[in-house]
Each structure stands twice: as C-alpha cells, then as structure tokens.
PDB file of N, CA and C in Angstrom:
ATOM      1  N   UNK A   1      67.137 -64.742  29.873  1.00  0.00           N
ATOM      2  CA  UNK A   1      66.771 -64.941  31.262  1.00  0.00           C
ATOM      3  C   UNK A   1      67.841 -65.808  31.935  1.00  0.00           C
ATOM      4  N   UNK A   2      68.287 -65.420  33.055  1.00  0.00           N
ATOM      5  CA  UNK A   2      69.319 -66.248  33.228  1.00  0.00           C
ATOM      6  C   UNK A   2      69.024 -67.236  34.283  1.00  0.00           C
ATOM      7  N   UNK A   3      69.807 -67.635  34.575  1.00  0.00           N
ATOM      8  CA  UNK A   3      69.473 -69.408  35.626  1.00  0.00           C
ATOM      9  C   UNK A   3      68.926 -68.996  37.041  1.00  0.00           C
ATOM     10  N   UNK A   4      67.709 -69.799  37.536  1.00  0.00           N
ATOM     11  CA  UNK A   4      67.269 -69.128  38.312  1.00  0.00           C
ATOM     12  C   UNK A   4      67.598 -69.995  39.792  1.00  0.00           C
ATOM     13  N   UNK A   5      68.161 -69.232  41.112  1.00  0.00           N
ATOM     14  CA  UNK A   5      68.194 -69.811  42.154  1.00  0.00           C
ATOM     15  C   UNK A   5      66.992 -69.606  43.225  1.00  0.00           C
ATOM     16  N   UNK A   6      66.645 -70.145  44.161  1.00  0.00           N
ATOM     17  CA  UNK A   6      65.681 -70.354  45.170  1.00  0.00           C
ATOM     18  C   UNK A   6      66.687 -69.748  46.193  1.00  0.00           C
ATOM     19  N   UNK A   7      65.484 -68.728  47.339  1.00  0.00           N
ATOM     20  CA  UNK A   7      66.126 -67.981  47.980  1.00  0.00           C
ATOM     21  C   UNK A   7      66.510 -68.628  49.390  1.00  0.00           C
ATOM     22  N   UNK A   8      66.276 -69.854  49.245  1.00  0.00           N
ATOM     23  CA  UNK A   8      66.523 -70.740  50.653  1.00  0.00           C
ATOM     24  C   UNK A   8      67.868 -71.451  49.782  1.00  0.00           C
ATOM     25  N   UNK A   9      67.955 -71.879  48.297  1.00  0.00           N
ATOM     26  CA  UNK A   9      69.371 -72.178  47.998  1.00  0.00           C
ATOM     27  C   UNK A   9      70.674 -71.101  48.760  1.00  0.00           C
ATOM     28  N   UNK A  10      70.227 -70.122  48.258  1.00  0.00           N
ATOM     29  CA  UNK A  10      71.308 -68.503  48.370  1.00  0.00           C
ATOM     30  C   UNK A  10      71.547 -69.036  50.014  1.00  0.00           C
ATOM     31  N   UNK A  11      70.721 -69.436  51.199  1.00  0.00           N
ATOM     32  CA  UNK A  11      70.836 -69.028  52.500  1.00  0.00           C
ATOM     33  C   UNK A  11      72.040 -69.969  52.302  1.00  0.00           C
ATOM     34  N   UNK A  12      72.314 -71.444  52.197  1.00  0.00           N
ATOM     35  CA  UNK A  12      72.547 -72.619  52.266  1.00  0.00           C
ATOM     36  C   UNK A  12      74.300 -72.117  51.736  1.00  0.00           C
ATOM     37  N   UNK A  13      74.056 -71.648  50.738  1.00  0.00           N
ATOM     38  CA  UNK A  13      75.345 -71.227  49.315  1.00  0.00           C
ATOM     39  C   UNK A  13      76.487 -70.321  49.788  1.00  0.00           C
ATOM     40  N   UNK A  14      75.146 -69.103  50.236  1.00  0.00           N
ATOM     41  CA  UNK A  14      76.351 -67.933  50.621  1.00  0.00           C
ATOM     42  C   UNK A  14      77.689 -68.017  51.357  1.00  0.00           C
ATOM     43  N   UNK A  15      77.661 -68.648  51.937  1.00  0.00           N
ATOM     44  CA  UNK A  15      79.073 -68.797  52.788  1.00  0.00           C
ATOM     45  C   UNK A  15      80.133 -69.574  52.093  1.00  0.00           C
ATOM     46  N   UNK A  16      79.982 -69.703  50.932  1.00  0.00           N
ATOM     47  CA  UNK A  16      80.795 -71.171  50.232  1.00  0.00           C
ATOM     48  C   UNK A  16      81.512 -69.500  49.802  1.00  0.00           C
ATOM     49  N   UNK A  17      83.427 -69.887  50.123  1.00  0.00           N
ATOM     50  CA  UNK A  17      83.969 -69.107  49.396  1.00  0.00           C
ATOM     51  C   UNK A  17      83.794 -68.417  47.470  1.00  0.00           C
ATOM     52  N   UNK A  18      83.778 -69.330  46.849  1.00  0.00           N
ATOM     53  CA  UNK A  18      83.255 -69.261  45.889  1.00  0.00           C
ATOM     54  C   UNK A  18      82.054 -68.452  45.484  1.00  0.00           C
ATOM     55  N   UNK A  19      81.590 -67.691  46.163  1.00  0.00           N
ATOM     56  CA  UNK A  19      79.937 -67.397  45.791  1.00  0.00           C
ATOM     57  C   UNK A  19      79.547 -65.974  46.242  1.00  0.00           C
ATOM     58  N   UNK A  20      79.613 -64.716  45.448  1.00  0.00           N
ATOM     59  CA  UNK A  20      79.304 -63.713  46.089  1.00  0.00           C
ATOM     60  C   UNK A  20      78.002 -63.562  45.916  1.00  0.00           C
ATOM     61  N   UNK A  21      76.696 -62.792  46.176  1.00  0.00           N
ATOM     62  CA  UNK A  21      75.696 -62.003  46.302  1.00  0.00           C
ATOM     63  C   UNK A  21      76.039 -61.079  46.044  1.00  0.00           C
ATOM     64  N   UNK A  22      75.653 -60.819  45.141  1.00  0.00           N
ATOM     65  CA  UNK A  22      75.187 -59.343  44.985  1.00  0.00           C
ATOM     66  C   UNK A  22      73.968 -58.506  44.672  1.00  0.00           C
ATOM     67  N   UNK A  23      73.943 -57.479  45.649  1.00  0.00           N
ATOM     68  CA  UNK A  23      72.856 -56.837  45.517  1.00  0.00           C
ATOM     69  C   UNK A  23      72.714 -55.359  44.346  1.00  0.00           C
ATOM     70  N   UNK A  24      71.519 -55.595  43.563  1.00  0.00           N
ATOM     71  CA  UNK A  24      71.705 -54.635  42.878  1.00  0.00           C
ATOM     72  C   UNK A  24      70.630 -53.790  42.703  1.00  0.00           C
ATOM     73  N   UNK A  25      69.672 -53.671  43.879  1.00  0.00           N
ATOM     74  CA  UNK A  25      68.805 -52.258  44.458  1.00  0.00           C
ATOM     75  C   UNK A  25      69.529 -51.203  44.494  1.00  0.00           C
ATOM     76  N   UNK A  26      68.290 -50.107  44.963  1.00  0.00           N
ATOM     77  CA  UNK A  26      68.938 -48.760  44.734  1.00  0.00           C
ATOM     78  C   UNK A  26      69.745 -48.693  45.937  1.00  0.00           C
ATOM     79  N   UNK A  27      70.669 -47.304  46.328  1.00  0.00           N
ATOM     80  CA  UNK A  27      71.077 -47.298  47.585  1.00  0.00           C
ATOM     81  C   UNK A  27      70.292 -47.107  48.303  1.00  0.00           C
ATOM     82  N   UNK A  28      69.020 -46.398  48.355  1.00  0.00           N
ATOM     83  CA  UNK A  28      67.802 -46.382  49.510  1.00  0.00           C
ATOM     84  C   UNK A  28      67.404 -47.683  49.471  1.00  0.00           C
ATOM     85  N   UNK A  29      67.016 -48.706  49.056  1.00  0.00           N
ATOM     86  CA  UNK A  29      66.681 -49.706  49.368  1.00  0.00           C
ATOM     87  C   UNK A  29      67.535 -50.580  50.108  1.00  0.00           C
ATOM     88  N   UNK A  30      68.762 -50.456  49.440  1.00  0.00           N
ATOM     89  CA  UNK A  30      70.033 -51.038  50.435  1.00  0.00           C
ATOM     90  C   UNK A  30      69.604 -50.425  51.619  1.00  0.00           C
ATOM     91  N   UNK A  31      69.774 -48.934  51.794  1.00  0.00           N
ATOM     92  CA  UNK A  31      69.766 -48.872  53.367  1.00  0.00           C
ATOM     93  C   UNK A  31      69.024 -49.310  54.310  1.00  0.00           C
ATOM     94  N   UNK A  32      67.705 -49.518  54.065  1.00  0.00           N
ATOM     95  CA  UNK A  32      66.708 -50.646  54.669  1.00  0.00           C
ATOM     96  C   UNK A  32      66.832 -51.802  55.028  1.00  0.00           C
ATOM     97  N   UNK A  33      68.239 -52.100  54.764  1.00  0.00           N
ATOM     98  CA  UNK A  33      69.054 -53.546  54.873  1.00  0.00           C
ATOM     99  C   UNK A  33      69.270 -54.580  54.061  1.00  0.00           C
ATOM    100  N   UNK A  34      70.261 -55.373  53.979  1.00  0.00           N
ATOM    101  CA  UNK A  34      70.890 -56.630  52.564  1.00  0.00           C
ATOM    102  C   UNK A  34      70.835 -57.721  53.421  1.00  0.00           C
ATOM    103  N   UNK A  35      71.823 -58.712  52.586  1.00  0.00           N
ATOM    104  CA  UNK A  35      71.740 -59.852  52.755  1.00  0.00           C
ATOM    105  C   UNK A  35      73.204 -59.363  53.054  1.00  0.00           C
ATOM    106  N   UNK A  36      73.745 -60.059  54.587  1.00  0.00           N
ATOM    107  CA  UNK A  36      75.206 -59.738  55.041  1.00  0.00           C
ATOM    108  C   UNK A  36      75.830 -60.217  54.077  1.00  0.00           C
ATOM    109  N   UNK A  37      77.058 -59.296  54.171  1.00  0.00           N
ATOM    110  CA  UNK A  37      78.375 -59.961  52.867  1.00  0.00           C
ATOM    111  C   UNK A  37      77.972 -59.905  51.895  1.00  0.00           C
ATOM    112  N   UNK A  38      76.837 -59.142  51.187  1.00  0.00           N
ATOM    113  CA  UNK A  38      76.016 -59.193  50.006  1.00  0.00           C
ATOM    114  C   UNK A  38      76.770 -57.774  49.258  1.00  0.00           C
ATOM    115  N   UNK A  39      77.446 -57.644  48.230  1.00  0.00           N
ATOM    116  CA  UNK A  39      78.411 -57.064  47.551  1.00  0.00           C
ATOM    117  C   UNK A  39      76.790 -55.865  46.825  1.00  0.00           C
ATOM    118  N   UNK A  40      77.269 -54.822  46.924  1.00  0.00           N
ATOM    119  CA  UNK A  40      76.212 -53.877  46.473  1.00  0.00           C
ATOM    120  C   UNK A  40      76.950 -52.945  45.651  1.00  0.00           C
ATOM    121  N   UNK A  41      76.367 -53.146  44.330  1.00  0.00           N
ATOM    122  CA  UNK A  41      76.279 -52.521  42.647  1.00  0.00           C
ATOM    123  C   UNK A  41      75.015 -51.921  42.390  1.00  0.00           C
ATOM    124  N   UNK A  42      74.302 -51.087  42.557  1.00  0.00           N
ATOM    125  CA  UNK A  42      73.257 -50.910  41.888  1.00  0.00           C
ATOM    126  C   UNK A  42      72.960 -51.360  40.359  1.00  0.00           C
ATOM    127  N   UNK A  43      71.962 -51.795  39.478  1.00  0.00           N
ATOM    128  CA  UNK A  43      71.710 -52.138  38.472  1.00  0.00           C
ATOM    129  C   UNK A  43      72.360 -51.127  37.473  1.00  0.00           C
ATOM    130  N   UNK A  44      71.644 -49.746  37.566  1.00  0.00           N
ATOM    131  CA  UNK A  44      72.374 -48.639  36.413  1.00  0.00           C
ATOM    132  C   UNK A  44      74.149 -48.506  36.250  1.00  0.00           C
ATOM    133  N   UNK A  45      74.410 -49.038  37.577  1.00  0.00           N
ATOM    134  CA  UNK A  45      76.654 -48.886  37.269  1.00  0.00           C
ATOM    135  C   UNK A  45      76.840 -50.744  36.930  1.00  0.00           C
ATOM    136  N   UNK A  46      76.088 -51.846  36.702  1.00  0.00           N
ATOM    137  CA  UNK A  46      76.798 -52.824  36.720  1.00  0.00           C
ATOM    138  C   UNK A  46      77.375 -52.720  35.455  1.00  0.00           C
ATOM    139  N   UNK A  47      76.841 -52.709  34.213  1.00  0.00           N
ATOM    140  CA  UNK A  47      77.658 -52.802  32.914  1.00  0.00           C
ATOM    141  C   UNK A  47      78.753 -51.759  33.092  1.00  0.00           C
ATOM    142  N   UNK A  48      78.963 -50.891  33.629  1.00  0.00           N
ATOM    143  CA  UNK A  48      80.519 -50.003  33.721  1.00  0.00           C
ATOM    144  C   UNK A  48      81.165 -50.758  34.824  1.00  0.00           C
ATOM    145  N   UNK A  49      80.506 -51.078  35.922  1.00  0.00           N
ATOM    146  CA  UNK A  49      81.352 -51.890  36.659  1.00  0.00           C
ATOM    147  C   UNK A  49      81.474 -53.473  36.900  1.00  0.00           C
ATOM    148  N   UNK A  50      81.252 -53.903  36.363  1.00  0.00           N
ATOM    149  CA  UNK A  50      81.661 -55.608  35.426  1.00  0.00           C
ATOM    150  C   UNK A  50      82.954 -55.724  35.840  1.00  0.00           C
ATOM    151  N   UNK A  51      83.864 -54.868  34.842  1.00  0.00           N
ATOM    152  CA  UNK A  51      85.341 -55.326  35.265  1.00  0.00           C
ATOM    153  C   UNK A  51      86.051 -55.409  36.705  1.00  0.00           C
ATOM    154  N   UNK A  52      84.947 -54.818  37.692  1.00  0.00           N
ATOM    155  CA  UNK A  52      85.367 -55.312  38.934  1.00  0.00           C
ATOM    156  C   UNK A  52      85.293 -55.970  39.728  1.00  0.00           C
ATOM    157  N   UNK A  53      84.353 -57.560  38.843  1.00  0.00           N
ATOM    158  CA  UNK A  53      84.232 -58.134  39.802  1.00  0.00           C
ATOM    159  C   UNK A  53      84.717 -59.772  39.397  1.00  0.00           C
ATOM    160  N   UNK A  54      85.229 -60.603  40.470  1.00  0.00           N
ATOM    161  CA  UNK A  54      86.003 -61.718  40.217  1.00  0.00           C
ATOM    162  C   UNK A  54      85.531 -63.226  39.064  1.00  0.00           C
ATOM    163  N   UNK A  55      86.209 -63.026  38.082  1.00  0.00           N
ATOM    164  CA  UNK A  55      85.790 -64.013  37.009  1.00  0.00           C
ATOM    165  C   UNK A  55      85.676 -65.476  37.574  1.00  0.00           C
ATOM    166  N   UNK A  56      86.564 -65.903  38.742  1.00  0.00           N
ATOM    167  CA  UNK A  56      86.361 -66.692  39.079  1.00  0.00           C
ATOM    168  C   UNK A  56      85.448 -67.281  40.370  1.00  0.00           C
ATOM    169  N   UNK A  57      84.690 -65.918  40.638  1.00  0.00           N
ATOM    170  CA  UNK A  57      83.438 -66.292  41.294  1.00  0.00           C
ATOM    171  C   UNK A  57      82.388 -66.387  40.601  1.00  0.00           C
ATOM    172  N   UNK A  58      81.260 -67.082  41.359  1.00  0.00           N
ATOM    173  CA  UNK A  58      79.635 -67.266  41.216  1.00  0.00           C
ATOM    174  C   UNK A  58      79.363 -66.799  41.699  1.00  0.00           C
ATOM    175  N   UNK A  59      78.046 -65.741  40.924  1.00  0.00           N
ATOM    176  CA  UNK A  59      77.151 -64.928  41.663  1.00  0.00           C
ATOM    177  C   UNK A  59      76.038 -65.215  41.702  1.00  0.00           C
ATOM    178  N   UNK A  60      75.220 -64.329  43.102  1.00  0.00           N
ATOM    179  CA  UNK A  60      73.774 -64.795  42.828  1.00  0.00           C
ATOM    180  C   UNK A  60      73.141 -63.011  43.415  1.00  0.00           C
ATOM    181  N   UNK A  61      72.811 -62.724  41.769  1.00  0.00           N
ATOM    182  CA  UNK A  61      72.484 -61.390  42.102  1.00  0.00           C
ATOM    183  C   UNK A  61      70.569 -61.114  42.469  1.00  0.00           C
ATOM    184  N   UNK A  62      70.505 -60.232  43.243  1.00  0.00           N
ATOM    185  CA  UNK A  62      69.482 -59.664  44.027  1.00  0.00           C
ATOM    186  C   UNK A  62      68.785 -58.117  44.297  1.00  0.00           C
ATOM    187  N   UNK A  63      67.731 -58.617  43.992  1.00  0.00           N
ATOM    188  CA  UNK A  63      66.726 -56.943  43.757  1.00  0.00           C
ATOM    189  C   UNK A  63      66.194 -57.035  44.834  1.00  0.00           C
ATOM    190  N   UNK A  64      64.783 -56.579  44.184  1.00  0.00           N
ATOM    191  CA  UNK A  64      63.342 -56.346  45.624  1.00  0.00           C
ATOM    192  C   UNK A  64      62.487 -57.672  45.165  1.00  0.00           C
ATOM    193  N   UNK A  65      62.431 -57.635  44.129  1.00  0.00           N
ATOM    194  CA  UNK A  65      61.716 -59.229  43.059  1.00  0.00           C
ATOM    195  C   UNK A  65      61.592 -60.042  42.514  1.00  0.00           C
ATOM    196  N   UNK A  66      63.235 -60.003  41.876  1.00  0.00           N
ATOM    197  CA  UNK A  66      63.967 -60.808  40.788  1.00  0.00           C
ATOM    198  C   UNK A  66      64.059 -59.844  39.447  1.00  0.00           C
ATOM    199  N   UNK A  67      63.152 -59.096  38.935  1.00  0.00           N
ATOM    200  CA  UNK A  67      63.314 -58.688  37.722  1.00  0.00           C
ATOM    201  C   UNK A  67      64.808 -57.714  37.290  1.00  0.00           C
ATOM    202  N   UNK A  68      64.859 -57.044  38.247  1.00  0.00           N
ATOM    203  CA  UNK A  68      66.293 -56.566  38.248  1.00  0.00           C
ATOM    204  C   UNK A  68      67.536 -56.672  37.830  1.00  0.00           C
ATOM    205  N   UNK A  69      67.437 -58.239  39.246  1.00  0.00           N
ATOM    206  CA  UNK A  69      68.487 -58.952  39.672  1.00  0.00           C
ATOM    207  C   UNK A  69      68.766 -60.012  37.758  1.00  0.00           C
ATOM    208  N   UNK A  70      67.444 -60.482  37.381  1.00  0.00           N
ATOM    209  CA  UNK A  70      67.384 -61.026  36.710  1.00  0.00           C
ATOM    210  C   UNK A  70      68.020 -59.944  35.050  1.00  0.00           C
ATOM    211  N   UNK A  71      67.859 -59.337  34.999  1.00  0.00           N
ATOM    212  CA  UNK A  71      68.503 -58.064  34.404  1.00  0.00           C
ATOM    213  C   UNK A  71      70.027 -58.026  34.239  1.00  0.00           C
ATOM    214  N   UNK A  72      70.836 -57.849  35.504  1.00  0.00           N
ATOM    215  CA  UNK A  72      72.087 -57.582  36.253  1.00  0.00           C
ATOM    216  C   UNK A  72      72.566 -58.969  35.472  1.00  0.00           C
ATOM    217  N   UNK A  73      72.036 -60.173  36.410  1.00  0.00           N
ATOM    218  CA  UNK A  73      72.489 -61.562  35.881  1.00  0.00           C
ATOM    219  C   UNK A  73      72.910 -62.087  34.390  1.00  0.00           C
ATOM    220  N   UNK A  74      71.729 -61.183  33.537  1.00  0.00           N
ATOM    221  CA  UNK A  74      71.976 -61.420  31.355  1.00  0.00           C
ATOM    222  C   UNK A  74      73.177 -60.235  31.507  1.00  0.00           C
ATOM    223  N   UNK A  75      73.393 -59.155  32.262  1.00  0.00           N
ATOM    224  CA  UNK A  75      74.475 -58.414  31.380  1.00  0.00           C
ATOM    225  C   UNK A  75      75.711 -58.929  32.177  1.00  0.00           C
ATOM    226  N   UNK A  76      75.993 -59.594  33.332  1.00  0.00           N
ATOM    227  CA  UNK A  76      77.100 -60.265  33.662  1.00  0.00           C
ATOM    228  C   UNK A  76      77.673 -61.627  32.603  1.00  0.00           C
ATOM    229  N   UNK A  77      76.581 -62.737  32.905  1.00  0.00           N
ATOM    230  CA  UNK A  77      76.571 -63.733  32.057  1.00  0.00           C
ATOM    231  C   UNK A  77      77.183 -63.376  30.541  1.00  0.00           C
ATOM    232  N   UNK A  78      76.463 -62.202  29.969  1.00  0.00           N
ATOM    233  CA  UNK A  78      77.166 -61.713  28.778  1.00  0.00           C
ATOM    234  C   UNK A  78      78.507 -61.329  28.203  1.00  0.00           C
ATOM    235  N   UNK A  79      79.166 -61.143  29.634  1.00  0.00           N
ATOM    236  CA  UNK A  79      80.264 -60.719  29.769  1.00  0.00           C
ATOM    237  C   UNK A  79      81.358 -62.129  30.522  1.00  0.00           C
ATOM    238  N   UNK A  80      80.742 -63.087  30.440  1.00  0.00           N
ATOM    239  CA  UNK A  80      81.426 -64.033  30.707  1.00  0.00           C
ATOM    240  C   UNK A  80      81.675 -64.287  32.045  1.00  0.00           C
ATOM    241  N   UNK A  81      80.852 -64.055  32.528  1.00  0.00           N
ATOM    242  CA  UNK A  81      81.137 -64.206  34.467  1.00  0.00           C
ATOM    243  C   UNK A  81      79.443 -65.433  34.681  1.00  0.00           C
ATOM    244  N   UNK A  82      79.760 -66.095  35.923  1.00  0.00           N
ATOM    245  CA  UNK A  82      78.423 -66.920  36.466  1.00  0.00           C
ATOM    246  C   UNK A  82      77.908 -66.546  37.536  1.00  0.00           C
ATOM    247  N   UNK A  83      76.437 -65.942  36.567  1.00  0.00           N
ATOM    248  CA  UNK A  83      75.487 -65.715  37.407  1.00  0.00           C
ATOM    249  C   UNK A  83      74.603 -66.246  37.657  1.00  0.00           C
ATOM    250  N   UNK A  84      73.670 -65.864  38.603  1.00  0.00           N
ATOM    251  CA  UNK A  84      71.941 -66.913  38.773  1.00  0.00           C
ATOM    252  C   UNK A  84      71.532 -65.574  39.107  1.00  0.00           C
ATOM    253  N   UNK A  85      70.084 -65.275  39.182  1.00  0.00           N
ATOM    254  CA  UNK A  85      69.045 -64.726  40.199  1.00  0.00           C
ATOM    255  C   UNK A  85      68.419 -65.147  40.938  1.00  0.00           C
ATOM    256  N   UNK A  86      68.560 -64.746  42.168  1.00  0.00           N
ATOM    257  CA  UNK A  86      67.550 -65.741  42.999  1.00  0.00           C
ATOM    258  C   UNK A  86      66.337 -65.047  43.136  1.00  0.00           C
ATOM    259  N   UNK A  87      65.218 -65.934  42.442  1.00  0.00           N
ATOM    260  CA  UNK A  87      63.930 -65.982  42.404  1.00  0.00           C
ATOM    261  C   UNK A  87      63.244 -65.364  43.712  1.00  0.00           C
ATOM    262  N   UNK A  88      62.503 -64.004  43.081  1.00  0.00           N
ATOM    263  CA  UNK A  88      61.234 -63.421  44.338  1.00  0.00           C
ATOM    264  C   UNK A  88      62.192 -62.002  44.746  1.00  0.00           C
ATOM    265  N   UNK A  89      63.333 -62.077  44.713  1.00  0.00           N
ATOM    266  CA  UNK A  89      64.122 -61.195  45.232  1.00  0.00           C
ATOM    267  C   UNK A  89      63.906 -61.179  46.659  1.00  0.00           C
ATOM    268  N   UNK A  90      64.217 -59.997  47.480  1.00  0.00           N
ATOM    269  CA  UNK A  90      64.545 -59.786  48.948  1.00  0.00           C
ATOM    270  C   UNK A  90      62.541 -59.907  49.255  1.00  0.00           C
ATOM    271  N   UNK A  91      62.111 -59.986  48.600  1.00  0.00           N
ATOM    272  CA  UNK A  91      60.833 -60.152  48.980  1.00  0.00           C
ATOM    273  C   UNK A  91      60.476 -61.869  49.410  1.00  0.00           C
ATOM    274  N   UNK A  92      60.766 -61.933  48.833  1.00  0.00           N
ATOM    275  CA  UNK A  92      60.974 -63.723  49.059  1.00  0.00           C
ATOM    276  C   UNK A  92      62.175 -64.187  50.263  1.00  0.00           C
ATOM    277  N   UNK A  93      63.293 -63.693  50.665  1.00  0.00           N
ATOM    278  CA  UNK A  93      64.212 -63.769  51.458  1.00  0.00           C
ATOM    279  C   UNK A  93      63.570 -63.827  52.899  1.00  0.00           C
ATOM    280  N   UNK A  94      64.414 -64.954  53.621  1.00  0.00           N
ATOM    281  CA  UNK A  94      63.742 -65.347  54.739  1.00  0.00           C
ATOM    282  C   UNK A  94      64.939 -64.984  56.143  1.00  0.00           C
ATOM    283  N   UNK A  95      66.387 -65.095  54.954  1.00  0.00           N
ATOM    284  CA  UNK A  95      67.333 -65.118  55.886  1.00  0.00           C
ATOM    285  C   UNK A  95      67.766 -64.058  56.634  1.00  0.00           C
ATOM    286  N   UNK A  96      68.674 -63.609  57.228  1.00  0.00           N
ATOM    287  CA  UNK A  96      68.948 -62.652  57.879  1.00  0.00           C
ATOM    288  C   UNK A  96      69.469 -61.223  56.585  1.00  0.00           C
ATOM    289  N   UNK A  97      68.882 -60.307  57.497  1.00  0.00           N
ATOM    290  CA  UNK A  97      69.132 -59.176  57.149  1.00  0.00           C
ATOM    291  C   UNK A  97      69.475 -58.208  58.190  1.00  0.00           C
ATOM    292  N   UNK A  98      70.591 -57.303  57.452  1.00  0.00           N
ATOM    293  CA  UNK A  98      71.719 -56.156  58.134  1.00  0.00           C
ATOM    294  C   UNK A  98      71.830 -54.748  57.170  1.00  0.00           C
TER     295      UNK A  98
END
C-alpha cells in the first residue's frame, strides 16, 4: 500500500514544480474531467509505460477512489520512482476540475 496523501494536500502541492498528478482512470472517465496539469496514464498501460515518466519527480497518482490510484502508486514505487495516492480519489476532490 503505498503512502497516502489527503486530497486538500494534492490542491496545496500541485503547482510545486517537482510534483506531477497523475491520473490513472479510464479515458471515459477522464473525459468527464481531471485535475488540470494532471498527466493521464490509464492504470492497464502504467507498468509498460513507467519508463516515461521523470525519476526525478513526485507523484501523486489518482482514480475515482483511491483503489486504483493506490494500485498505479505499488507498481511505480516498485520501480523506483515517488509516489503517494491521494486518498478518496476524484470523489473526494474539491479542487478544480477541466
């Protein structure tokens, strides 16, 4: 289970160069709208697509609930990158959405 963030942390965080979001819903759920600047992987391509994303960022990956995101987060972490999930997923999210 990997480290868990609060979805009012993520509002506060996101803008810190350092720190991508990523979202890893389906693309229909994406289209219903993200979290701006929120980098979108679906869950089933992240382990093939891992190698594309910056070792020297922090992520804070995002579903509909957390279980997902929380998913996405053990096979990044595994691979040596820093992740969190932020807790509740987009269900819990208060901040703006696009």
């Amino acid at each position: 289970m990997a480290k868990a963030i609060q979805p009012e942390e993520v509002e506060s965080k996101r803008k810190e160069t350092h720190i991508q979001v990523l979202d890893v819903r389906t693309n229909e759920e994406v289209a219903e709208g993200k979290i701006p600047e929120a980098l979108h992987i679906p869950l089933d391509e992240i382990e093939e697509r891992v190698g594309e994303l910056d070792p020297n960022k922090e992520y804070i990956t995002v579903c509909r609930s957390g279980r997902r995101s929380d998913m996405a987060a053990d096979i990044m972490n595994d691979r040596g990158l820093n992740a969190h999930n932020m807790e509740g997923g987009m269900k819990a999210w208060n901040g703006e959405v696009r």
